[in-house]
PDB file of N, CA and C in Angstrom:
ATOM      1  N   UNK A   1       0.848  -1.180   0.000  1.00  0.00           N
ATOM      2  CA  UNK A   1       0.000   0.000   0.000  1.00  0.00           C
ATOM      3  C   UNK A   1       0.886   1.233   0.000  1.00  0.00           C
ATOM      4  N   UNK A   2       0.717   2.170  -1.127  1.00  0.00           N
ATOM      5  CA  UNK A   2       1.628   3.270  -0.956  1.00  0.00           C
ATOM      6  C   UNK A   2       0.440   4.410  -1.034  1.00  0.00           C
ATOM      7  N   UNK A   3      -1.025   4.456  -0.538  1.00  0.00           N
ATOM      8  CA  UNK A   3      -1.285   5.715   0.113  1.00  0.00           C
ATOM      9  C   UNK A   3      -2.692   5.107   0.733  1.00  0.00           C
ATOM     10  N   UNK A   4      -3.257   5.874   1.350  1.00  0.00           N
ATOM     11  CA  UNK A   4      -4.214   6.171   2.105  1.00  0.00           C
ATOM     12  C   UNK A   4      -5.378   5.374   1.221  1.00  0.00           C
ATOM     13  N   UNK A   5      -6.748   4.597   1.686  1.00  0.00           N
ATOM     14  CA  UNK A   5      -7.586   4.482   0.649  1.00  0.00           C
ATOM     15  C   UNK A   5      -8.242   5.931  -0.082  1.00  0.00           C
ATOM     16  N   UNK A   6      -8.639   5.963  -1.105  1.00  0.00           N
ATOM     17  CA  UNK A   6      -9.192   6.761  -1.485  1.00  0.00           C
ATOM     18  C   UNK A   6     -10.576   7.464  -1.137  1.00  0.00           C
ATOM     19  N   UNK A   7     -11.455   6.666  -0.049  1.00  0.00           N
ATOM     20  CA  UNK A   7     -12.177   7.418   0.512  1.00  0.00           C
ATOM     21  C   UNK A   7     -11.966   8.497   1.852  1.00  0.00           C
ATOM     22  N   UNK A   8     -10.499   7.647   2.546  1.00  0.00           N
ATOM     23  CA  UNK A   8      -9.696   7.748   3.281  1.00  0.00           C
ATOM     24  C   UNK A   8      -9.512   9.688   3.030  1.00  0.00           C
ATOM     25  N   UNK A   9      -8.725   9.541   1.909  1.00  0.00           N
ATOM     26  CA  UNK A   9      -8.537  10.854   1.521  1.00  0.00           C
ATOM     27  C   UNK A   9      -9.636  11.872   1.319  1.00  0.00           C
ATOM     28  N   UNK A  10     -10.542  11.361   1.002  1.00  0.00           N
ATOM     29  CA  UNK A  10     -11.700  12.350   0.847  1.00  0.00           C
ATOM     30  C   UNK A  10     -11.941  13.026   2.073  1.00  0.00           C
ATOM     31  N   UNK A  11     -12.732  12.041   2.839  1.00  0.00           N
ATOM     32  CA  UNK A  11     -13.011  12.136   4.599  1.00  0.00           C
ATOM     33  C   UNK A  11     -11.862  13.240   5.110  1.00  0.00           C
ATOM     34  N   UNK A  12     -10.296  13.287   4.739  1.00  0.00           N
ATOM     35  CA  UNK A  12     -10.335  14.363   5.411  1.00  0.00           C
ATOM     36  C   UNK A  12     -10.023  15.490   4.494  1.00  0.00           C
ATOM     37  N   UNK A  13      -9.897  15.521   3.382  1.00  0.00           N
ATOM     38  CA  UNK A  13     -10.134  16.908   2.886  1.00  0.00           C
ATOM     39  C   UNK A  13     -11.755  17.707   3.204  1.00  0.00           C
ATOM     40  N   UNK A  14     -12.747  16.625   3.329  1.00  0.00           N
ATOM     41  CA  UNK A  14     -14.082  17.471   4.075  1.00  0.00           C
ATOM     42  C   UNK A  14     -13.770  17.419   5.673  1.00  0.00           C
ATOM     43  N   UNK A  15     -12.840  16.893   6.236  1.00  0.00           N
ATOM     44  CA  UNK A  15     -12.553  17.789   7.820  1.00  0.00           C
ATOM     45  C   UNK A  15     -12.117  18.720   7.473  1.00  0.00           C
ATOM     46  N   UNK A  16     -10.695  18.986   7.210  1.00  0.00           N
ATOM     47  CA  UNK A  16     -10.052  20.719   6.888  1.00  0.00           C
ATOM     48  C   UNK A  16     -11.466  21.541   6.498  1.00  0.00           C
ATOM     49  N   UNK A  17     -12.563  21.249   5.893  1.00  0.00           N
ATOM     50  CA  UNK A  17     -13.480  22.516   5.500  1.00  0.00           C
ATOM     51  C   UNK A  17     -14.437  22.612   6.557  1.00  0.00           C
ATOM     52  N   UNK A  18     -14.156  22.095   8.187  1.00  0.00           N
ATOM     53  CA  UNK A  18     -14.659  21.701   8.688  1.00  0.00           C
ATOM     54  C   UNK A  18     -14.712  23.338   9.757  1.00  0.00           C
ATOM     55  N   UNK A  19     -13.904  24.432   9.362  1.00  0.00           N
ATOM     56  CA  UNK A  19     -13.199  25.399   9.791  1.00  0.00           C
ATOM     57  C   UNK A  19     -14.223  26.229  10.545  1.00  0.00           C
ATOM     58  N   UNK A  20     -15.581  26.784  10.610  1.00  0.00           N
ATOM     59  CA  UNK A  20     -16.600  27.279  11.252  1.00  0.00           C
ATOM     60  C   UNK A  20     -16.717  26.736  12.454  1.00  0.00           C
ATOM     61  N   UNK A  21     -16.878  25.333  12.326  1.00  0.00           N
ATOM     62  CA  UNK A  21     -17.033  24.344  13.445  1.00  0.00           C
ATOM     63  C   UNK A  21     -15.662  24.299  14.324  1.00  0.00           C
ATOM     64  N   UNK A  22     -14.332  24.014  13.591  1.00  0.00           N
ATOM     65  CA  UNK A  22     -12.935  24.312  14.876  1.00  0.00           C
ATOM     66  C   UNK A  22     -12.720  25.484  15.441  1.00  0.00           C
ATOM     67  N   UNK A  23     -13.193  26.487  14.777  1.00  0.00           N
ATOM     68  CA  UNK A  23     -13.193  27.790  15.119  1.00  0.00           C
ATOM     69  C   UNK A  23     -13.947  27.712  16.673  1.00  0.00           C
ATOM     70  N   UNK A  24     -15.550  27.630  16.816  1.00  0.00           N
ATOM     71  CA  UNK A  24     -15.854  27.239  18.126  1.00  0.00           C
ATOM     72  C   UNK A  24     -15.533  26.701  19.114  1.00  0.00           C
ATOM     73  N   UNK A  25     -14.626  25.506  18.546  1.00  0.00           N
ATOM     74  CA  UNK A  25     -13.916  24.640  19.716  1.00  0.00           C
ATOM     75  C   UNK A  25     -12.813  25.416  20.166  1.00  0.00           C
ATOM     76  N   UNK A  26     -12.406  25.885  19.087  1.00  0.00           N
ATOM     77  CA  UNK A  26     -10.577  26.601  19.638  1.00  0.00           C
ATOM     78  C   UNK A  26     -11.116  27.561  20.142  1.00  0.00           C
ATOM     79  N   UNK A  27     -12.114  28.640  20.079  1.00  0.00           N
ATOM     80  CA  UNK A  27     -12.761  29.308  21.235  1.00  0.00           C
ATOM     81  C   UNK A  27     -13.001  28.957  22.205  1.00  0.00           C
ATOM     82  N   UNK A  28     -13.899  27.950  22.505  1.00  0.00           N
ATOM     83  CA  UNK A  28     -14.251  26.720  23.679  1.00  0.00           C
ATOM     84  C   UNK A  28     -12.682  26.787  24.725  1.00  0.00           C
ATOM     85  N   UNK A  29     -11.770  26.138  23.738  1.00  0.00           N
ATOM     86  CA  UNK A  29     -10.719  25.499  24.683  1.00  0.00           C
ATOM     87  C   UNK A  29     -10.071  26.998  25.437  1.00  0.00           C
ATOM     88  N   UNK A  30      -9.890  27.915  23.979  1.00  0.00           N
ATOM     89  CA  UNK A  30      -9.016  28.831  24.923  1.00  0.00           C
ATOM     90  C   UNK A  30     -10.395  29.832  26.034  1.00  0.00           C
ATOM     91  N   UNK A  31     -11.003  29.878  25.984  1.00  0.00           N
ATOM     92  CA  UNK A  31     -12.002  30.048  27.202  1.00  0.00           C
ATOM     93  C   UNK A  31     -11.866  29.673  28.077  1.00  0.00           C
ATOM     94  N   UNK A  32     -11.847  28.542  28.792  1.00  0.00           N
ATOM     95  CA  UNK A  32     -11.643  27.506  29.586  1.00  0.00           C
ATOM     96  C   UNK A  32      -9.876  27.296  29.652  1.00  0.00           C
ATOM     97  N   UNK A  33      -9.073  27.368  28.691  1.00  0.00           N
ATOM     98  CA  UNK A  33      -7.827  27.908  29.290  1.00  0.00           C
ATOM     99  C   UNK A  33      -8.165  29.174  30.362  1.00  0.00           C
ATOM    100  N   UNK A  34      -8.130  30.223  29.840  1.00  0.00           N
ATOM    101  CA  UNK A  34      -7.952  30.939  30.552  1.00  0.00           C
ATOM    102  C   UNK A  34      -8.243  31.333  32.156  1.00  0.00           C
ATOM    103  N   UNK A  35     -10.226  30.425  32.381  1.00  0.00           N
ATOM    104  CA  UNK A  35     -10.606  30.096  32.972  1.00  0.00           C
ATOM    105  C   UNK A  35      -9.584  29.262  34.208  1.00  0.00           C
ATOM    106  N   UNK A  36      -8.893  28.276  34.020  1.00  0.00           N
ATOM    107  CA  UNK A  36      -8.149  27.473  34.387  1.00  0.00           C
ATOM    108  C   UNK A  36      -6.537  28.194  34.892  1.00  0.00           C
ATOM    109  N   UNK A  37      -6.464  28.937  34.070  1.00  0.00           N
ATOM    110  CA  UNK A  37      -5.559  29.675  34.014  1.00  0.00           C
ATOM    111  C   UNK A  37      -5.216  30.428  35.353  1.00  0.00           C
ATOM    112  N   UNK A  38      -6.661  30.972  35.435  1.00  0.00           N
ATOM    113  CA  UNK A  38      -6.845  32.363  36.239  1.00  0.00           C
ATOM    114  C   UNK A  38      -6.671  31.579  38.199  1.00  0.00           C
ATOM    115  N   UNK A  39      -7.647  30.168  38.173  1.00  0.00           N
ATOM    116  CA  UNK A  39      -8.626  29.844  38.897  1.00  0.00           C
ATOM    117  C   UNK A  39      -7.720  28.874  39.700  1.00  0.00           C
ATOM    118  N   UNK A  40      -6.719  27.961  39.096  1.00  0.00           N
ATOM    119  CA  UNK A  40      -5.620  27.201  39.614  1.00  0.00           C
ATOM    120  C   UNK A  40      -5.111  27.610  40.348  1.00  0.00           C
ATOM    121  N   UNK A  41      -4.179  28.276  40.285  1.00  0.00           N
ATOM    122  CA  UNK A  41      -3.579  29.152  41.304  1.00  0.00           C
ATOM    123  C   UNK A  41      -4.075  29.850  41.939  1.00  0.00           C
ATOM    124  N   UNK A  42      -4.876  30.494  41.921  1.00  0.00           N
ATOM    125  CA  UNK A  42      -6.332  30.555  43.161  1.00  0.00           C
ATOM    126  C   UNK A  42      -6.259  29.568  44.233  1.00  0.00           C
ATOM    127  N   UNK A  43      -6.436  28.480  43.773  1.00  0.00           N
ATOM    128  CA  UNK A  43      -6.836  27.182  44.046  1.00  0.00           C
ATOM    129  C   UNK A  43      -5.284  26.453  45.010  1.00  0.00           C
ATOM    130  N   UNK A  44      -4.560  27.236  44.963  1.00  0.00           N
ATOM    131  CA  UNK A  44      -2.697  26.227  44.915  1.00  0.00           C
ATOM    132  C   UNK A  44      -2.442  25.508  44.050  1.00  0.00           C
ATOM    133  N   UNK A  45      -2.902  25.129  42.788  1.00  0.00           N
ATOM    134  CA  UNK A  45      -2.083  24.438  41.871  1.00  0.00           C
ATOM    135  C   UNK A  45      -1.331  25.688  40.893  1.00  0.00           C
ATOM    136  N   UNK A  46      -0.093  25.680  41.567  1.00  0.00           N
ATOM    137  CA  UNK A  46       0.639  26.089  40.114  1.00  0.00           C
ATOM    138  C   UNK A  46       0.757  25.850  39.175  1.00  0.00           C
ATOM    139  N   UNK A  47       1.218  26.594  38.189  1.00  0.00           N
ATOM    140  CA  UNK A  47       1.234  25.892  36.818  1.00  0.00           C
ATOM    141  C   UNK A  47       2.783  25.101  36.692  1.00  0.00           C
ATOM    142  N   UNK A  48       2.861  23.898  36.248  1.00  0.00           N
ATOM    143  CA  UNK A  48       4.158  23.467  36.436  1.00  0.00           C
ATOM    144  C   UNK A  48       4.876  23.863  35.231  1.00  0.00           C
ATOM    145  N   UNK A  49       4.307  24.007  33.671  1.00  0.00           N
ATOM    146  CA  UNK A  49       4.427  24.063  32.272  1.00  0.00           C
ATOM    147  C   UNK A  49       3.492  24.895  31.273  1.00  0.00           C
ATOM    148  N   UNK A  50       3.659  25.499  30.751  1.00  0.00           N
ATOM    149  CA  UNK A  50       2.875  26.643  29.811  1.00  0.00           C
ATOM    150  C   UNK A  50       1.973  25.813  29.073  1.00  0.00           C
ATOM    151  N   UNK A  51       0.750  26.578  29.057  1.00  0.00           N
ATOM    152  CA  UNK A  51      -0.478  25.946  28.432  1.00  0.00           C
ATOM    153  C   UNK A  51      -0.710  25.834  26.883  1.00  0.00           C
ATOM    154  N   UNK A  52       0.598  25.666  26.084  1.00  0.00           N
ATOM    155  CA  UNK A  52       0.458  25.626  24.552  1.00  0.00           C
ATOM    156  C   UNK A  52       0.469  24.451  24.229  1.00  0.00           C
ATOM    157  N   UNK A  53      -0.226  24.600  23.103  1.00  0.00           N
ATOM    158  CA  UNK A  53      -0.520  23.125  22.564  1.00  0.00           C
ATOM    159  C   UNK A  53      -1.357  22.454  22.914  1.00  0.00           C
ATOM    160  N   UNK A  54      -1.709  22.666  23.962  1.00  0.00           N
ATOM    161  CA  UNK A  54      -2.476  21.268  24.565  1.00  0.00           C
ATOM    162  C   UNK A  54      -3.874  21.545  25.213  1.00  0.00           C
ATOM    163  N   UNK A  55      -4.860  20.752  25.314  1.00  0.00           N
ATOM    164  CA  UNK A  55      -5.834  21.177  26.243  1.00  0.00           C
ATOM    165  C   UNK A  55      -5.804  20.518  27.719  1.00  0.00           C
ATOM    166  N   UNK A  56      -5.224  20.726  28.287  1.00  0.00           N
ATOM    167  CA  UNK A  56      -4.743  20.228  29.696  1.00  0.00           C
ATOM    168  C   UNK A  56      -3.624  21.603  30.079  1.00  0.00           C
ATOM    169  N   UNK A  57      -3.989  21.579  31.440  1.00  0.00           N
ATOM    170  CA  UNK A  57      -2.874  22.420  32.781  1.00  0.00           C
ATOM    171  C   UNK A  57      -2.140  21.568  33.463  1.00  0.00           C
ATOM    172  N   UNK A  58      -1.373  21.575  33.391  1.00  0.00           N
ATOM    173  CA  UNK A  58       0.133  20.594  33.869  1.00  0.00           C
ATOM    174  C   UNK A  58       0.501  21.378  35.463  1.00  0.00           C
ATOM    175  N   UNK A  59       0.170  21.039  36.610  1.00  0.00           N
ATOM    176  CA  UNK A  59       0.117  21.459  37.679  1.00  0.00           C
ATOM    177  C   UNK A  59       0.956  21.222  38.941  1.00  0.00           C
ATOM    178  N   UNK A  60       2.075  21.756  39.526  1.00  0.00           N
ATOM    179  CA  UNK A  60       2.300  21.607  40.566  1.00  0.00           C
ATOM    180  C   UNK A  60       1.329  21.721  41.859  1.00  0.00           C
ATOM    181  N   UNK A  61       1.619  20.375  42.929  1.00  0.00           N
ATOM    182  CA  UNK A  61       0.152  20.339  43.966  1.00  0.00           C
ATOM    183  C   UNK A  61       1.123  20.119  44.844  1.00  0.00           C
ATOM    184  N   UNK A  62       1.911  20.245  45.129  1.00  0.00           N
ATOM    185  CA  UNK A  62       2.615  20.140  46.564  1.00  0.00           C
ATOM    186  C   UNK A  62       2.372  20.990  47.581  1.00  0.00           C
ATOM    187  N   UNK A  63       1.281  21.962  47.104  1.00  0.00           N
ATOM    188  CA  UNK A  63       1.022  22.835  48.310  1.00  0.00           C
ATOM    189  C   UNK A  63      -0.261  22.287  49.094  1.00  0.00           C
ATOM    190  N   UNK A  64      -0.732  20.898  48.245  1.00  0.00           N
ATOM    191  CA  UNK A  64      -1.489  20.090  48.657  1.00  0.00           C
ATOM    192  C   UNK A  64      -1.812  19.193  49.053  1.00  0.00           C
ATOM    193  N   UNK A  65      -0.125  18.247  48.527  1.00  0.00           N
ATOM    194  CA  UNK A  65      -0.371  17.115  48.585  1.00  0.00           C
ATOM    195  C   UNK A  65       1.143  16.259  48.435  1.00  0.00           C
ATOM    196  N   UNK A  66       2.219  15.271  48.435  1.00  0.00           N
ATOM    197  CA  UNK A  66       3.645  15.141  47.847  1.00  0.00           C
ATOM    198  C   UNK A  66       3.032  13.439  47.191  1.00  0.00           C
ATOM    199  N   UNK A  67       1.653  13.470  47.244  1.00  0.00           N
ATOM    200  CA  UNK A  67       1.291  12.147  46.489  1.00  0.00           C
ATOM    201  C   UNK A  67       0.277  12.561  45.580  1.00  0.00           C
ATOM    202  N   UNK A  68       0.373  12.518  44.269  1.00  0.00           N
ATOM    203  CA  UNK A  68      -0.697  13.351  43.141  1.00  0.00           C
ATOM    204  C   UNK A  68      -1.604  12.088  43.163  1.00  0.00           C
ATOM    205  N   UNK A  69      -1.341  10.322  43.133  1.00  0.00           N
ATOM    206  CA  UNK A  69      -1.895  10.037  42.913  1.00  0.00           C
ATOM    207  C   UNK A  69      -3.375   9.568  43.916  1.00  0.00           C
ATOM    208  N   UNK A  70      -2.802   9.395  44.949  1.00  0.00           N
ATOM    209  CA  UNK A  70      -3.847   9.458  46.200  1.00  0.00           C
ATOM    210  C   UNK A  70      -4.383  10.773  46.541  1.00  0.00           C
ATOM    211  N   UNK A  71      -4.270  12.178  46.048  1.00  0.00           N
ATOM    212  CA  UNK A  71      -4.682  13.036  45.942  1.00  0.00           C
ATOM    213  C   UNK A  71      -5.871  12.891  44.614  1.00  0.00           C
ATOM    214  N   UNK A  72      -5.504  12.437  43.561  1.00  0.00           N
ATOM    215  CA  UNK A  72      -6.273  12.402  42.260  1.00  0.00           C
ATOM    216  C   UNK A  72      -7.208  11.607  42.973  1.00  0.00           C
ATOM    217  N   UNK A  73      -7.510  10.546  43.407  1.00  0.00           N
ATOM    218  CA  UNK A  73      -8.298   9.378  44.129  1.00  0.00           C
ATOM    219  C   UNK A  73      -9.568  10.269  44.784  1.00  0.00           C
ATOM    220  N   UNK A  74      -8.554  10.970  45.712  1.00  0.00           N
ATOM    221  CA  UNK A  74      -9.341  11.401  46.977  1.00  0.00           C
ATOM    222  C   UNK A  74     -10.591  12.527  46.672  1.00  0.00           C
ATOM    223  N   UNK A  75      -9.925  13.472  45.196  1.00  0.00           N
ATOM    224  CA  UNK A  75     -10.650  14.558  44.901  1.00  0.00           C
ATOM    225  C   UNK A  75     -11.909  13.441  44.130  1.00  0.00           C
ATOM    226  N   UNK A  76     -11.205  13.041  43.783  1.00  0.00           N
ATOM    227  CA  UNK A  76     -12.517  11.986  42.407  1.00  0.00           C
ATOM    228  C   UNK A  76     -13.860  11.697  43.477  1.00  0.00           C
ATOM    229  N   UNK A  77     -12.999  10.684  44.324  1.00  0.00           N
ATOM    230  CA  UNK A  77     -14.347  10.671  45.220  1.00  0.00           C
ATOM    231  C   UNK A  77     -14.843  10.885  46.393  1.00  0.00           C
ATOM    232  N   UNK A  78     -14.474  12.408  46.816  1.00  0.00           N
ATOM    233  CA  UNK A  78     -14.890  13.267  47.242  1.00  0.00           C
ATOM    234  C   UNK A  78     -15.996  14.500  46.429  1.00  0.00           C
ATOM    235  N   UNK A  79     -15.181  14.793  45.927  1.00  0.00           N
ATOM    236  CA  UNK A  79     -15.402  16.318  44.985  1.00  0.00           C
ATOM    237  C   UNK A  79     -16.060  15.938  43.593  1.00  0.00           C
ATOM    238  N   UNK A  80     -15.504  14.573  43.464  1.00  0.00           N
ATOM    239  CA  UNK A  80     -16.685  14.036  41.842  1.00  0.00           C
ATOM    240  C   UNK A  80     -15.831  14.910  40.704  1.00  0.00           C
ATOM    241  N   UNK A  81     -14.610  15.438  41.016  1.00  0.00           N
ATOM    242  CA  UNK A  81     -13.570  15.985  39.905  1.00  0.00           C
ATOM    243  C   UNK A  81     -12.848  15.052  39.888  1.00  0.00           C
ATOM    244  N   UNK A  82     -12.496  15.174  38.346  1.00  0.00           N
ATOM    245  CA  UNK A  82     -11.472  14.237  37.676  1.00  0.00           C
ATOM    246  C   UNK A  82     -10.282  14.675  37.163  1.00  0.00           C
ATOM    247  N   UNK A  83      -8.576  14.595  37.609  1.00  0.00           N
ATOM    248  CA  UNK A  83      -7.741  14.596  36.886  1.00  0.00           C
ATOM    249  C   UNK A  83      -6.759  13.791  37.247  1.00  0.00           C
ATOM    250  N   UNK A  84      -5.653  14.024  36.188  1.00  0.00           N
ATOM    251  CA  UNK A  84      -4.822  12.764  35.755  1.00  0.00           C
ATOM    252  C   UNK A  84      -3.552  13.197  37.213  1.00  0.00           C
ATOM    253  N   UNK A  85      -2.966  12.132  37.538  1.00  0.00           N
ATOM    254  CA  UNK A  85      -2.072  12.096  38.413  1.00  0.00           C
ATOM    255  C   UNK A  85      -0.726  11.965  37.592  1.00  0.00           C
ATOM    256  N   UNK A  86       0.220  12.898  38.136  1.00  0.00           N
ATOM    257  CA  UNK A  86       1.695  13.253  37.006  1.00  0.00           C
ATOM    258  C   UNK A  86       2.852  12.053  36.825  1.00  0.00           C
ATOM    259  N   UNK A  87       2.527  10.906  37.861  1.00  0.00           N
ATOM    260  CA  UNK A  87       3.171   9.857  37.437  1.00  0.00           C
ATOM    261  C   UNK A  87       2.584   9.153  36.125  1.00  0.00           C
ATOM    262  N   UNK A  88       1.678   9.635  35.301  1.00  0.00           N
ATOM    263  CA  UNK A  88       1.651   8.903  34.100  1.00  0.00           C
ATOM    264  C   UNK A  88       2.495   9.208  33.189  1.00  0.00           C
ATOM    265  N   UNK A  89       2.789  10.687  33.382  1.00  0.00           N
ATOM    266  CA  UNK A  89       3.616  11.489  32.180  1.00  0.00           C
ATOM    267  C   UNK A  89       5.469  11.837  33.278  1.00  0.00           C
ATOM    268  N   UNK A  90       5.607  11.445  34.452  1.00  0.00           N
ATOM    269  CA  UNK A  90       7.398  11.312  34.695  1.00  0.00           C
ATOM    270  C   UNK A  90       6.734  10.408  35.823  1.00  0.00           C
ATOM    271  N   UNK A  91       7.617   9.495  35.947  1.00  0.00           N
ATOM    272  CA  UNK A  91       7.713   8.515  37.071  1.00  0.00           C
ATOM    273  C   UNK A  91       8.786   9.073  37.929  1.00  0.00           C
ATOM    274  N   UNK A  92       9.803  10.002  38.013  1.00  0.00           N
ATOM    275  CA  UNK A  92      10.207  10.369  38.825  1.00  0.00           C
ATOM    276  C   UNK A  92       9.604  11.585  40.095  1.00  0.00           C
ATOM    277  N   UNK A  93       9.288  12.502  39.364  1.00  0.00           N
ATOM    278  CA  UNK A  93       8.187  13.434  39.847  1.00  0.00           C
ATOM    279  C   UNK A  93       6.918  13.203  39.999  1.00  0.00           C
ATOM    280  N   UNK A  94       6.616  12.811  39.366  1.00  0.00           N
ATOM    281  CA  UNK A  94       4.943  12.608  39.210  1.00  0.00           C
ATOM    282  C   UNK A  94       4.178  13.057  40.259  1.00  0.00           C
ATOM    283  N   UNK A  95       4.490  12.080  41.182  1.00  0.00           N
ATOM    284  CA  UNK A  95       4.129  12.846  42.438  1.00  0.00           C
ATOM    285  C   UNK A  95       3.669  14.075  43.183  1.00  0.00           C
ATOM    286  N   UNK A  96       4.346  15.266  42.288  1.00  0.00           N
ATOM    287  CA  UNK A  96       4.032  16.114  42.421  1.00  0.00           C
ATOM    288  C   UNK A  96       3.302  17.338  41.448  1.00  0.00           C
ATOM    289  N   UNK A  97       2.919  16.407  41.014  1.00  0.00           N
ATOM    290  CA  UNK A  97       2.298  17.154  39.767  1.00  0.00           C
ATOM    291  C   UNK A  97       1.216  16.158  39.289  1.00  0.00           C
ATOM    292  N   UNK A  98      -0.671  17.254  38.659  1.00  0.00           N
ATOM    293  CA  UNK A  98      -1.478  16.908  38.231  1.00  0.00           C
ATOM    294  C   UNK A  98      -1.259  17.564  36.613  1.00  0.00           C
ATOM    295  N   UNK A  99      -2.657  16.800  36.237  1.00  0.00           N
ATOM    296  CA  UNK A  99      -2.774  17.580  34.580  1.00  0.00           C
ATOM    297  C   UNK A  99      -4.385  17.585  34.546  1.00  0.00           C
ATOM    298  N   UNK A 100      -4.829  18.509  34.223  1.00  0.00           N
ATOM    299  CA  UNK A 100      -6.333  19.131  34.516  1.00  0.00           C
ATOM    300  C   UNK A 100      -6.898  19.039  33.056  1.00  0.00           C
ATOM    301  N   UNK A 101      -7.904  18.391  32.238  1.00  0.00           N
ATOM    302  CA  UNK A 101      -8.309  18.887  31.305  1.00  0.00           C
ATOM    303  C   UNK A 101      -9.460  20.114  31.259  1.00  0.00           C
ATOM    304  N   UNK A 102      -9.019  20.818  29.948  1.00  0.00           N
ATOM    305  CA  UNK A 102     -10.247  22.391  29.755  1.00  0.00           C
ATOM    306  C   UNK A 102     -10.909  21.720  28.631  1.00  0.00           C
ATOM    307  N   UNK A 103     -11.399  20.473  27.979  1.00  0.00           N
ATOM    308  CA  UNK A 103     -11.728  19.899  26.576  1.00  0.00           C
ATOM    309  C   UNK A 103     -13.030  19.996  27.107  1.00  0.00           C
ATOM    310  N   UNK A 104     -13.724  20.206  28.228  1.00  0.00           N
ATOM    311  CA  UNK A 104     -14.781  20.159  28.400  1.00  0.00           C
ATOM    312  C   UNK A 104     -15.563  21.598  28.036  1.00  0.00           C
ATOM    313  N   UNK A 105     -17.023  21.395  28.657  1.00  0.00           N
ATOM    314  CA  UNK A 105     -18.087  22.503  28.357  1.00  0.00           C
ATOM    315  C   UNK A 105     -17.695  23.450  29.388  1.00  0.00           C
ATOM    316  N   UNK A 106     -18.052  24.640  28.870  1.00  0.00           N
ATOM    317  CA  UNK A 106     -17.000  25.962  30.092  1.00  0.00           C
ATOM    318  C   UNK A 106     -18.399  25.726  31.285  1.00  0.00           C
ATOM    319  N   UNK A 107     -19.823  25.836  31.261  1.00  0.00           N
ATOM    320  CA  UNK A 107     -19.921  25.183  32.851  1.00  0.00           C
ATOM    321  C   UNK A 107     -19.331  23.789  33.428  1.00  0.00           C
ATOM    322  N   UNK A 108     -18.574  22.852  32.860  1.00  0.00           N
ATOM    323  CA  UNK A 108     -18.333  21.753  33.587  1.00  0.00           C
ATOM    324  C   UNK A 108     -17.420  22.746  34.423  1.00  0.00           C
ATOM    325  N   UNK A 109     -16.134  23.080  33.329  1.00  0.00           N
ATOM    326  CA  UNK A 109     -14.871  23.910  33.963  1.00  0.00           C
ATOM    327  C   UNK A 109     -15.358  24.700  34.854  1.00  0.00           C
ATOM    328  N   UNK A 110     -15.995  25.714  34.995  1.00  0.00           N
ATOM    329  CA  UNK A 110     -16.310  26.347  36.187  1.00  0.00           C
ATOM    330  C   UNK A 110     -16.990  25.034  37.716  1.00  0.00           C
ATOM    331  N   UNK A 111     -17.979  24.839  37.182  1.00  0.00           N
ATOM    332  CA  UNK A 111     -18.684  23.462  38.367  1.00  0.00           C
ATOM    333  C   UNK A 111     -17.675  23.017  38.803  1.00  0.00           C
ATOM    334  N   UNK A 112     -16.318  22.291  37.999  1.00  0.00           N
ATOM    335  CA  UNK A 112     -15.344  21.264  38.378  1.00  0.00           C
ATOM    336  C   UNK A 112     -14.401  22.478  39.900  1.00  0.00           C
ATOM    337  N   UNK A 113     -14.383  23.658  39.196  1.00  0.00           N
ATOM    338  CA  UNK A 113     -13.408  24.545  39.479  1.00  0.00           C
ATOM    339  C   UNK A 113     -14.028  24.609  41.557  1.00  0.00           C
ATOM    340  N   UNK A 114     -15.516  24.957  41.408  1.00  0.00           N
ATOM    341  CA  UNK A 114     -16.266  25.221  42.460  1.00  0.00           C
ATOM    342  C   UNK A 114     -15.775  24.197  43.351  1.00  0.00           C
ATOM    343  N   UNK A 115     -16.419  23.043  42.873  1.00  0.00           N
ATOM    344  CA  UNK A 115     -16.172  21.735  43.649  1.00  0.00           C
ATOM    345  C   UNK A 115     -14.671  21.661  44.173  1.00  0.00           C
ATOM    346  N   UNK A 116     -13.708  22.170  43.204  1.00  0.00           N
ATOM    347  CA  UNK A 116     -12.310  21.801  44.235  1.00  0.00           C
ATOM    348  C   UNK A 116     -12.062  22.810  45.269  1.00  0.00           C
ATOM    349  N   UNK A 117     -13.024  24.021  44.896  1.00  0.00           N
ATOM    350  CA  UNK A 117     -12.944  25.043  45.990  1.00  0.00           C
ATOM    351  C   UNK A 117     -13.565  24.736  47.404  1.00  0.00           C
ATOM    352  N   UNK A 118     -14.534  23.989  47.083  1.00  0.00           N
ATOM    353  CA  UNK A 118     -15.106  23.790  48.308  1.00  0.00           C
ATOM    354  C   UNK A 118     -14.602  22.453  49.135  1.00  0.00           C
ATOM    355  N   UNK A 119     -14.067  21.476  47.620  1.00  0.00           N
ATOM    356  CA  UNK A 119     -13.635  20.362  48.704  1.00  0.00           C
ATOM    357  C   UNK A 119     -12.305  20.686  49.826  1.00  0.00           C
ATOM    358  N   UNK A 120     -11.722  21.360  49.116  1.00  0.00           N
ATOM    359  CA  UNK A 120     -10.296  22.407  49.761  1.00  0.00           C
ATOM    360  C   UNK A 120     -10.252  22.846  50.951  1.00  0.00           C
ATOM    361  N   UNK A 121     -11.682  23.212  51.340  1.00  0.00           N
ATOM    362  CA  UNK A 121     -11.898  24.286  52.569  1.00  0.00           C
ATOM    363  C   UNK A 121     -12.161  23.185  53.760  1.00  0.00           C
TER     364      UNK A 121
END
């Protein structure tokens, strides 16, 4: 096989014209960046890594916690928030560091945001 099937190719030359519709999302995300942005560190999670590229906040929590992943546990089911614990992405650190997704609807991001405020207190 030296290319793609040919419907293959079609399918995504009609994504690229798909541009009205990414436009909303890349609004969406950077909304909810910023949101996240603002509200983390509010919160004590620093930012551990700059928010490009990606839809996730890469977070230092040691002002919370020196175990991300029994911290990730505890918020889940407590607070009913969900994020990733930083030993998936360094096994040396990890520990001290979460990763938050913004891919969601900007009330989840705010609701999610509330809930860690209050589980906090």
């Amino acid at each position: 096989y030296i290319s793609p099937p040919e419907l293959s190719q079609i399918a995504a030359i009609e994504a690229f014209k798909a541009t009205e519709e990414l436009e909303k999302v890349k609004a969406r995300y950077a909304w909810n960046r910023d949101l996240l942005m603002k509200r983390l560190p509010e919160l004590g999670f620093a930012l551990a890594a700059p928010m490009d590229g990606a839809f996730y906040a890469f977070c230092d929590v040691t002002s919370h916690t020196n175990d991300s992943m029994a911290f990730a546990r505890k918020m889940l089911a407590e607070a009913h928030v969900a994020a990733t614990p930083g030993r998936d992405f360094d096994p040396q650190q990890g520990h001290r560091t979460m990763r938050f997704s913004y891919a969601g609807s900007h009330d989840d991001m705010v609701e999610a945001l509330a809930r860690i405020e209050r589980w906090l207190k």
